[in-house]
C-alpha atoms as a PDB file:
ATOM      1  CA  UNK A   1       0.000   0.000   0.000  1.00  0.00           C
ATOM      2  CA  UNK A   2       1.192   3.494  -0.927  1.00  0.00           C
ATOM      3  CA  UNK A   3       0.751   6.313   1.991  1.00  0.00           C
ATOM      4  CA  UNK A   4      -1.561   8.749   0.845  1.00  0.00           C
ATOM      5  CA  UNK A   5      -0.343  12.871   0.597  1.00  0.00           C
ATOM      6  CA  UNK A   6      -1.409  15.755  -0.652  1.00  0.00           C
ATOM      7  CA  UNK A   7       0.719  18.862  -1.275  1.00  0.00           C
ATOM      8  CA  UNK A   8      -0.177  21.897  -2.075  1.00  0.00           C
ATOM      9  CA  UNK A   9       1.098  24.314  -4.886  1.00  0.00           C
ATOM     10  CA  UNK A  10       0.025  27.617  -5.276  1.00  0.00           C
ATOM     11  CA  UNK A  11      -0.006  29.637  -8.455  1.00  0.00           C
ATOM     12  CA  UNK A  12      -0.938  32.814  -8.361  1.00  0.00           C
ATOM     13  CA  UNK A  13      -4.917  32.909  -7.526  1.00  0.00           C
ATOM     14  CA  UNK A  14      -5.163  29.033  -8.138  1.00  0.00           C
ATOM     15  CA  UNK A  15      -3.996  26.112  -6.298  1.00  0.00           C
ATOM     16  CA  UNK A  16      -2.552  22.469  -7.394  1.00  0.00           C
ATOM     17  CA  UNK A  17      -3.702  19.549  -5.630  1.00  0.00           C
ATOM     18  CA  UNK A  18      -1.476  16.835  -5.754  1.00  0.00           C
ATOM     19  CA  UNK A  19      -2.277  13.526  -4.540  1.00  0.00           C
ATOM     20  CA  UNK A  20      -0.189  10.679  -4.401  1.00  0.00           C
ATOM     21  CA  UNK A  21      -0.853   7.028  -2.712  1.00  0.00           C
ATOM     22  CA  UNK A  22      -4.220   5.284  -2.235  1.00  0.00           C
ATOM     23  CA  UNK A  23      -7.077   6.929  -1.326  1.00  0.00           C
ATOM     24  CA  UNK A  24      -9.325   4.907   1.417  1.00  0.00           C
ATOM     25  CA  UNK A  25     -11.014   5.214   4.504  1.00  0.00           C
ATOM     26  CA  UNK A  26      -7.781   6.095   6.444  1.00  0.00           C
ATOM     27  CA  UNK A  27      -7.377   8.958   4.062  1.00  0.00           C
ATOM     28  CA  UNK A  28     -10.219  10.766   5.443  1.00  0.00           C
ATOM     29  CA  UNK A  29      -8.365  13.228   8.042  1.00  0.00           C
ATOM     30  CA  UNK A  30      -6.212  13.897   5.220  1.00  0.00           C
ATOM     31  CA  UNK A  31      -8.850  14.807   3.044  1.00  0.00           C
ATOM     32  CA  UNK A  32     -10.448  17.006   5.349  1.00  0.00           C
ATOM     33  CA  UNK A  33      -7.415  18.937   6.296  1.00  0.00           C
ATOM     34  CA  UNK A  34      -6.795  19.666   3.035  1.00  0.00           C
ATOM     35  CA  UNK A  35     -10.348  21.145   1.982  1.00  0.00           C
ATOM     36  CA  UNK A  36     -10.032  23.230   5.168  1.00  0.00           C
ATOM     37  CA  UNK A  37      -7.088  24.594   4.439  1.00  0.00           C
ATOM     38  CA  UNK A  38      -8.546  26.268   1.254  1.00  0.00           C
ATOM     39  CA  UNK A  39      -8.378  29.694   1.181  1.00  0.00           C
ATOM     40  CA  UNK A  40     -12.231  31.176   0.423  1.00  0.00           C
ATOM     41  CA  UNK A  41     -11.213  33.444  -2.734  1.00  0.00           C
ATOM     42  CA  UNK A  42      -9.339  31.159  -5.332  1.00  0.00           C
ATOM     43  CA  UNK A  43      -9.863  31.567  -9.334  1.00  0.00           C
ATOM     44  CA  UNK A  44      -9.413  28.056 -10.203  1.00  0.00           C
ATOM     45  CA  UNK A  45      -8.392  24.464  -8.178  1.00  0.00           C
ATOM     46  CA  UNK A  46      -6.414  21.690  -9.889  1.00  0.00           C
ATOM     47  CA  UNK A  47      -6.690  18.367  -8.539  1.00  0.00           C
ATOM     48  CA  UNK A  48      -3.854  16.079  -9.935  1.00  0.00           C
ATOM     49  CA  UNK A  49      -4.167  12.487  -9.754  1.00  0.00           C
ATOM     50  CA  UNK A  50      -1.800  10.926 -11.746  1.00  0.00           C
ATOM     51  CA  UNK A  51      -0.137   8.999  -8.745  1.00  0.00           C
ATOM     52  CA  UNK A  52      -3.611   7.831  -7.470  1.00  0.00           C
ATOM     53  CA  UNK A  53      -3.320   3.974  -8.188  1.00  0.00           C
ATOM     54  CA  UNK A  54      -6.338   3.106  -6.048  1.00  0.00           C
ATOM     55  CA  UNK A  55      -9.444   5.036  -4.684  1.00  0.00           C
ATOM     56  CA  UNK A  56     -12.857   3.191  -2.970  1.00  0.00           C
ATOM     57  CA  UNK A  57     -15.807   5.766  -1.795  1.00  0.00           C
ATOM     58  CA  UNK A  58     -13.683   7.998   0.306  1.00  0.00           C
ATOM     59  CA  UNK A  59     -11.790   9.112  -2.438  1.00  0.00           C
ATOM     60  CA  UNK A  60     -15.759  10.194  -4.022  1.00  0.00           C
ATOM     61  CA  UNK A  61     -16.825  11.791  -0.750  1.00  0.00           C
ATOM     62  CA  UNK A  62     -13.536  13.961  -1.428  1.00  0.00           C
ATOM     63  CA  UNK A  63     -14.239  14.429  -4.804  1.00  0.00           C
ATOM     64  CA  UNK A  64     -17.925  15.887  -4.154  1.00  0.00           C
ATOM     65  CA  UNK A  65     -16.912  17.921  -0.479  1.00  0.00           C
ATOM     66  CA  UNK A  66     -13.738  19.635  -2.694  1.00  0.00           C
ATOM     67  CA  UNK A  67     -16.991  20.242  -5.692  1.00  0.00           C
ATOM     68  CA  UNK A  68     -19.056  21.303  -3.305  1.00  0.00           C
ATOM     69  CA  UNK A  69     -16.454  24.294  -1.936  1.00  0.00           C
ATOM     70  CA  UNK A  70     -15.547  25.194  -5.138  1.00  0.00           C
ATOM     71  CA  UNK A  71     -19.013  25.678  -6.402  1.00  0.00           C
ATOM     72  CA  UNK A  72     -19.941  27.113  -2.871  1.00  0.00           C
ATOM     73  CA  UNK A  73     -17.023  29.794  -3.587  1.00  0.00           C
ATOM     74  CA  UNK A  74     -17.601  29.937  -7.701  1.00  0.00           C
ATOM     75  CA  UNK A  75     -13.902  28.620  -8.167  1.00  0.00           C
ATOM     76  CA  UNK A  76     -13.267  26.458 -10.685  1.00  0.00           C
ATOM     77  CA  UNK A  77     -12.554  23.117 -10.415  1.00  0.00           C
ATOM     78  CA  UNK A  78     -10.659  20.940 -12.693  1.00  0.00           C
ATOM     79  CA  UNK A  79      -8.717  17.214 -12.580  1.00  0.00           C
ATOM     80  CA  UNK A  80      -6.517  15.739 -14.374  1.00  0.00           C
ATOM     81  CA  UNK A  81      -4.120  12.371 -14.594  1.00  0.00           C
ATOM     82  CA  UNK A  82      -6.876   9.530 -13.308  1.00  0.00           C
ATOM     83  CA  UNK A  83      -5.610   6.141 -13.625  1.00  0.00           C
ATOM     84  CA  UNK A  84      -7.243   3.416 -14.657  1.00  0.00           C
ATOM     85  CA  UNK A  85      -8.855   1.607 -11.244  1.00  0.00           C
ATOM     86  CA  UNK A  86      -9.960   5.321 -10.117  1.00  0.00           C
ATOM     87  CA  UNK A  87     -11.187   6.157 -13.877  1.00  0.00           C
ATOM     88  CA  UNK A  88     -13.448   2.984 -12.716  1.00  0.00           C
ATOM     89  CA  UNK A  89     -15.125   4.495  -9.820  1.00  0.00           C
ATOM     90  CA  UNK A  90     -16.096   7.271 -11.423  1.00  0.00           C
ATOM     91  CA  UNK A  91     -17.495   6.100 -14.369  1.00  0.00           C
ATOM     92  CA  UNK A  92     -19.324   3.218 -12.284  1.00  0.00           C
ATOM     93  CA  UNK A  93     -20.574   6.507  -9.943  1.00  0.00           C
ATOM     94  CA  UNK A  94     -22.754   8.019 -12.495  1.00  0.00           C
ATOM     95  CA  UNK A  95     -24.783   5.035 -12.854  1.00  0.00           C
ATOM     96  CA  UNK A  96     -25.907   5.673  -8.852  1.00  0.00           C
ATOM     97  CA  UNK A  97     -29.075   7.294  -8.560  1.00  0.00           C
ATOM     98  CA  UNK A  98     -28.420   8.781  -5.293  1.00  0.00           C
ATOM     99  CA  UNK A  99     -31.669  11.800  -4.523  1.00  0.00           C
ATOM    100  CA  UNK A 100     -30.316  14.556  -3.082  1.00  0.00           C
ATOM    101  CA  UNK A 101     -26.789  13.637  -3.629  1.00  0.00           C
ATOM    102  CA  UNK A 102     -24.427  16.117  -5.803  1.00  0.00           C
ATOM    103  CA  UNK A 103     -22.187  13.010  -6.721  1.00  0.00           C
ATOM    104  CA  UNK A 104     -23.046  12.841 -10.148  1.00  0.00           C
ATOM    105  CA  UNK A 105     -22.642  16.485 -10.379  1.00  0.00           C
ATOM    106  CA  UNK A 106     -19.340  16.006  -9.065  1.00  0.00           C
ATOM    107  CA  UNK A 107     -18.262  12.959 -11.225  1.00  0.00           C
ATOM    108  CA  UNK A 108     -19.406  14.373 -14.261  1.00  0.00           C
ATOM    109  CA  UNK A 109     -17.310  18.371 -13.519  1.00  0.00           C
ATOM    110  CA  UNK A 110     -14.326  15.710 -12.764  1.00  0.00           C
ATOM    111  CA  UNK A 111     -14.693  14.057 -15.906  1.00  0.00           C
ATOM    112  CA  UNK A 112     -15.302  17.114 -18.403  1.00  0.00           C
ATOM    113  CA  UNK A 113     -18.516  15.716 -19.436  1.00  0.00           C
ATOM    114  CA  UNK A 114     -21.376  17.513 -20.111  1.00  0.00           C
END
């Protein structure tokens, strides 16, 4: 198993998410320090996971808390670099009809997809 990080790069008025390891359930304080630690006025957020071998459902509740703050604060949000076995979760996501939930909101902004 790879230990999950996430560094932070800022550039200018926009700020580069890169994750590296395994997302799971032992990822979640992680996760959460991170989307705290965003400042309120950003122009854009990158998340960058091209050294995300693995993610189960936490790595989704990220995904749809960091859409939810960017939306929330009319930043845009954009990822790039998904691997194959993450690629998987998401596309398998939008086939969940969850009411109320934003996650296929959130799948589909992480995807580019209309």
């Amino acid at each position: 198993m790879i230990p999950f990080t996430i560094s932070t790069q800022y550039l200018d008025d926009t700020v580069l998410l890169m994750a590296r390891g395994e997302i799971d359930r032992a990822c979640e304080p992680a996760c959460d320090r991170v989307l705290a630690s965003l400042p309120a006025r950003l122009a854009g957020v990158v998340l960058d996971m091209q050294h995300v071998p693995f993610m189960d459902v936490t790595g989704l509740h990220f995904l749809c808390a960091l859409h939810r703050r960017t939306a929330r604060h009319h930043t845009r949000l954009h990822t790039r670099g998904w691997q194959a076995q993450p690629r998987y979760v998401l596309d398998s996501a939008l086939h969940l009809d969850l009411r109320g939930a934003d996650l296929n909101t959130a799948v589909r902004a992480a995807l580019d997809l209309p």
